[in-house]
N, C-alpha and C. Protein backbone atom coordinates (compact mmCIF):
# COMPACT_ATOMS: atom_id res chain seq x y z
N UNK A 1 92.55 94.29 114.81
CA UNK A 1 92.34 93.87 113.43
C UNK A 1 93.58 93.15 112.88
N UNK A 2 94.70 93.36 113.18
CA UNK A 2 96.08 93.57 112.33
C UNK A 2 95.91 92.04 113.49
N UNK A 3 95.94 91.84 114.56
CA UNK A 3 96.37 90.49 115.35
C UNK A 3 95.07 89.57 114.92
N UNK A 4 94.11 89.50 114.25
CA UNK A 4 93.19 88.57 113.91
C UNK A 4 93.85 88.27 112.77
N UNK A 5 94.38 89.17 111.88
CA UNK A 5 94.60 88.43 110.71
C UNK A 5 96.23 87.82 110.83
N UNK A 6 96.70 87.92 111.49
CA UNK A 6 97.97 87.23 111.95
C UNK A 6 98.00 85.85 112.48
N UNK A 7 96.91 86.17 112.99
CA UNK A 7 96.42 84.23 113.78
C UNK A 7 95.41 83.57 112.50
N UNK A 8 94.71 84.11 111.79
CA UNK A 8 94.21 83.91 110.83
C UNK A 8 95.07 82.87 109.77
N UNK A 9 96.13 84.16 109.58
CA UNK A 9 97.05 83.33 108.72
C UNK A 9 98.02 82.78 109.05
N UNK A 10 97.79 82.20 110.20
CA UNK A 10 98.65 81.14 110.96
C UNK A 10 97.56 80.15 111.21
N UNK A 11 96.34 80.01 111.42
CA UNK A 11 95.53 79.35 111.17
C UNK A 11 95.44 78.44 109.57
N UNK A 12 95.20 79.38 108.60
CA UNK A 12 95.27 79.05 107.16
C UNK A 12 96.77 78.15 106.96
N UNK A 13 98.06 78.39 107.23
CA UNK A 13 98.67 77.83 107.64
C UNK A 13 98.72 76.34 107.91
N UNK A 14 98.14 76.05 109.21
CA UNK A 14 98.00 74.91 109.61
C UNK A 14 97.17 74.40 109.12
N UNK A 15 95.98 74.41 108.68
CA UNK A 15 95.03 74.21 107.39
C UNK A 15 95.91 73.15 106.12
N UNK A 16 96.42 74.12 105.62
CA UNK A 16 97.22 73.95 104.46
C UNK A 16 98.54 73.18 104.32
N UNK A 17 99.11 72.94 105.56
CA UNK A 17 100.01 71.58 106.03
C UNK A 17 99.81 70.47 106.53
N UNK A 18 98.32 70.80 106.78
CA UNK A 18 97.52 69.14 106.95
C UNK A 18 97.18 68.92 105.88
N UNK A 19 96.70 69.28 104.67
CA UNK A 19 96.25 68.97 103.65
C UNK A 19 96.58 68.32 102.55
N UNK A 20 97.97 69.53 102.38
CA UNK A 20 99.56 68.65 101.93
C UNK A 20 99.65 67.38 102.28
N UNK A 21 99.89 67.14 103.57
CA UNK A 21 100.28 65.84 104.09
C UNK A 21 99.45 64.98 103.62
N UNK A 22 98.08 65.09 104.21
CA UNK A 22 96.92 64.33 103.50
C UNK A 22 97.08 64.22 101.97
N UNK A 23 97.50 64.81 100.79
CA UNK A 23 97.07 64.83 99.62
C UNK A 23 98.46 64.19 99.35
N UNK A 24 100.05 64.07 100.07
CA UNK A 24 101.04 63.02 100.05
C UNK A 24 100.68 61.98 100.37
N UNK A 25 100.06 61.35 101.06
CA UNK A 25 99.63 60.36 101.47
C UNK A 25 98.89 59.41 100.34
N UNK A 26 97.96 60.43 99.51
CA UNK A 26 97.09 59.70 98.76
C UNK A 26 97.92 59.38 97.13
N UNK A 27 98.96 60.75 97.16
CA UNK A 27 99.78 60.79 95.87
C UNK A 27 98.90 61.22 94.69
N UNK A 28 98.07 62.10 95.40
CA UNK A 28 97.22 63.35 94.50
C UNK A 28 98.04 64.42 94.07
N UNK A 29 99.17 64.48 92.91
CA UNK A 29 100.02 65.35 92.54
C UNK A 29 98.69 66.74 92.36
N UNK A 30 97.81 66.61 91.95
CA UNK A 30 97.08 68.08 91.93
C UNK A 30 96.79 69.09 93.00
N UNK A 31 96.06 67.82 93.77
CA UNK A 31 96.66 68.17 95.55
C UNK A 31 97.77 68.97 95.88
N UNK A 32 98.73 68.15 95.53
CA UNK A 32 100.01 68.60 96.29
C UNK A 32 100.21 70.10 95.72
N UNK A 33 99.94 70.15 94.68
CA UNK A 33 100.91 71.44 93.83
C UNK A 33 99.90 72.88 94.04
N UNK A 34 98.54 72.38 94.30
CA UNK A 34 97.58 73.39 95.07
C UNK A 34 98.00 73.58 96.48
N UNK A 35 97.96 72.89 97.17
CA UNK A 35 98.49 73.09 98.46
C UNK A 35 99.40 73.48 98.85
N UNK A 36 100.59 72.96 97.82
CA UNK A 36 101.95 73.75 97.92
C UNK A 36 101.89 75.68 97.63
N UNK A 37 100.92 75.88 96.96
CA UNK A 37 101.19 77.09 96.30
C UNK A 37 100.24 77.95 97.42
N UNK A 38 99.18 77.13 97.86
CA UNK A 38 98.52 77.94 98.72
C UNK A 38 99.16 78.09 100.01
N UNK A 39 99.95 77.70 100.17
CA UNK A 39 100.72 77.08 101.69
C UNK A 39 102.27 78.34 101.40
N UNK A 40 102.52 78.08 100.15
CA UNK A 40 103.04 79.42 100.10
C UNK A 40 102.80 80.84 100.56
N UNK A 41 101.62 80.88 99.79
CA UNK A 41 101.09 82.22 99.96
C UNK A 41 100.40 82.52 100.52
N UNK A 42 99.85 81.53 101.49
CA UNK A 42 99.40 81.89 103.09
C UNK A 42 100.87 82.26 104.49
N UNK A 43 102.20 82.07 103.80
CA UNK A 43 103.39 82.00 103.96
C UNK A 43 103.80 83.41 103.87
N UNK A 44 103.70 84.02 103.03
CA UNK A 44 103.72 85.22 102.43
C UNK A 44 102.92 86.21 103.40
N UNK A 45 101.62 85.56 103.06
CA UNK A 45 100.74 87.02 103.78
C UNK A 45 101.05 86.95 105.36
N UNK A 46 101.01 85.51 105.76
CA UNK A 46 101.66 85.88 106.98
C UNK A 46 102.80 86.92 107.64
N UNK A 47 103.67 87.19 107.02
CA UNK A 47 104.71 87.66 107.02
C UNK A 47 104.56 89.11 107.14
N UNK A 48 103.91 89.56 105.27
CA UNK A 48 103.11 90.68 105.70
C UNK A 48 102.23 90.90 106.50
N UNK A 49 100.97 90.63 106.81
CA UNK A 49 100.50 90.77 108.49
C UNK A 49 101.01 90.95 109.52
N UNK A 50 102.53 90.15 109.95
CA UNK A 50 103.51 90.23 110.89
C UNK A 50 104.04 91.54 110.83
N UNK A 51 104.68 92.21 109.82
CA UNK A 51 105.44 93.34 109.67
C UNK A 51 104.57 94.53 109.76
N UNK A 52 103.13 94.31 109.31
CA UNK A 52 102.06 95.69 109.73
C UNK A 52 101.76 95.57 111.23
N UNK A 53 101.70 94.44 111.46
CA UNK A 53 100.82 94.79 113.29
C UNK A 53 102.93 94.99 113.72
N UNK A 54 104.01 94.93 113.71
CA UNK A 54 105.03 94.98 114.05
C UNK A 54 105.09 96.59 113.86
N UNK A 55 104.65 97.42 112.91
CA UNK A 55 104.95 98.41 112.83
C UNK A 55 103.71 99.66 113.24
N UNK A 56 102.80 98.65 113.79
CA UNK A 56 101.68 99.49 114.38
C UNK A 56 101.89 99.69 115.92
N UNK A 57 102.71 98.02 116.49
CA UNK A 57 103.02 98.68 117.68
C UNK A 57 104.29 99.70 118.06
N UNK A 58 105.05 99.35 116.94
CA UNK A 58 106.17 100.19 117.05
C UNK A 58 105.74 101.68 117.17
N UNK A 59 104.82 101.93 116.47
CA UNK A 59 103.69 103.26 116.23
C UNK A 59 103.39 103.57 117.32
N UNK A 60 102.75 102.64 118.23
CA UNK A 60 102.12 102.82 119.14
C UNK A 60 102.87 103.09 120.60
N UNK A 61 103.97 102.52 120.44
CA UNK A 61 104.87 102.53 121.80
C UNK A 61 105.88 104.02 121.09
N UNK A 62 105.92 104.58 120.05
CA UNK A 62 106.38 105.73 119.75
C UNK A 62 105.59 106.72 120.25
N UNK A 63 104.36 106.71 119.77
CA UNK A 63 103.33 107.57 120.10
C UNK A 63 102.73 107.80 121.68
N UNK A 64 103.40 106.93 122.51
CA UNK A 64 102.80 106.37 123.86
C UNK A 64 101.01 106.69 123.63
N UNK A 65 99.98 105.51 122.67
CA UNK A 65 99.03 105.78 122.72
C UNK A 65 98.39 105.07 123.92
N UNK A 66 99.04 104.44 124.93
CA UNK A 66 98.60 103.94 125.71
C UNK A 66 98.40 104.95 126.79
N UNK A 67 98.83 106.17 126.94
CA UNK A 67 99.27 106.73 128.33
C UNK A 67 98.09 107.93 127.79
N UNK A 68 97.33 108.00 126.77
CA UNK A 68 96.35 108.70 126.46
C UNK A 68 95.04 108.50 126.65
């Protein structure tokens, strides 16, 4: 679950830096300042996503749930 939404929002990501680009291109300031903000905070959640599946395996290689 925790690695779908990690590629997810690395997906959304790349989404959202083509779009930018595209909406520089055209010099759609509304564009840009949506994209910028969403591109943020697809920035953000990435991060968080990163640090939960980071601390699930840490969990997991603590717990040796593999050897169960």
């Amino acid at each position: 679950m925790l690695f779908r939404s990690v590629l997810r929002h690395k997906n959304d990501i790349v989404h959202y830096e083509n779009s930018l680009k595209r909406a520089e291109k055209r010099a759609d300031d509304f564009g840009i300042s949506i994209y910028t903000a969403r591109l943020e905070d697809a920035k953000l959640r990435l991060v968080s996503a990163q640090n939960q599946l980071q601390k699930s395996i840490k969990s997991a290689k603590y717990l040796k749930v593999w050897d169960n």
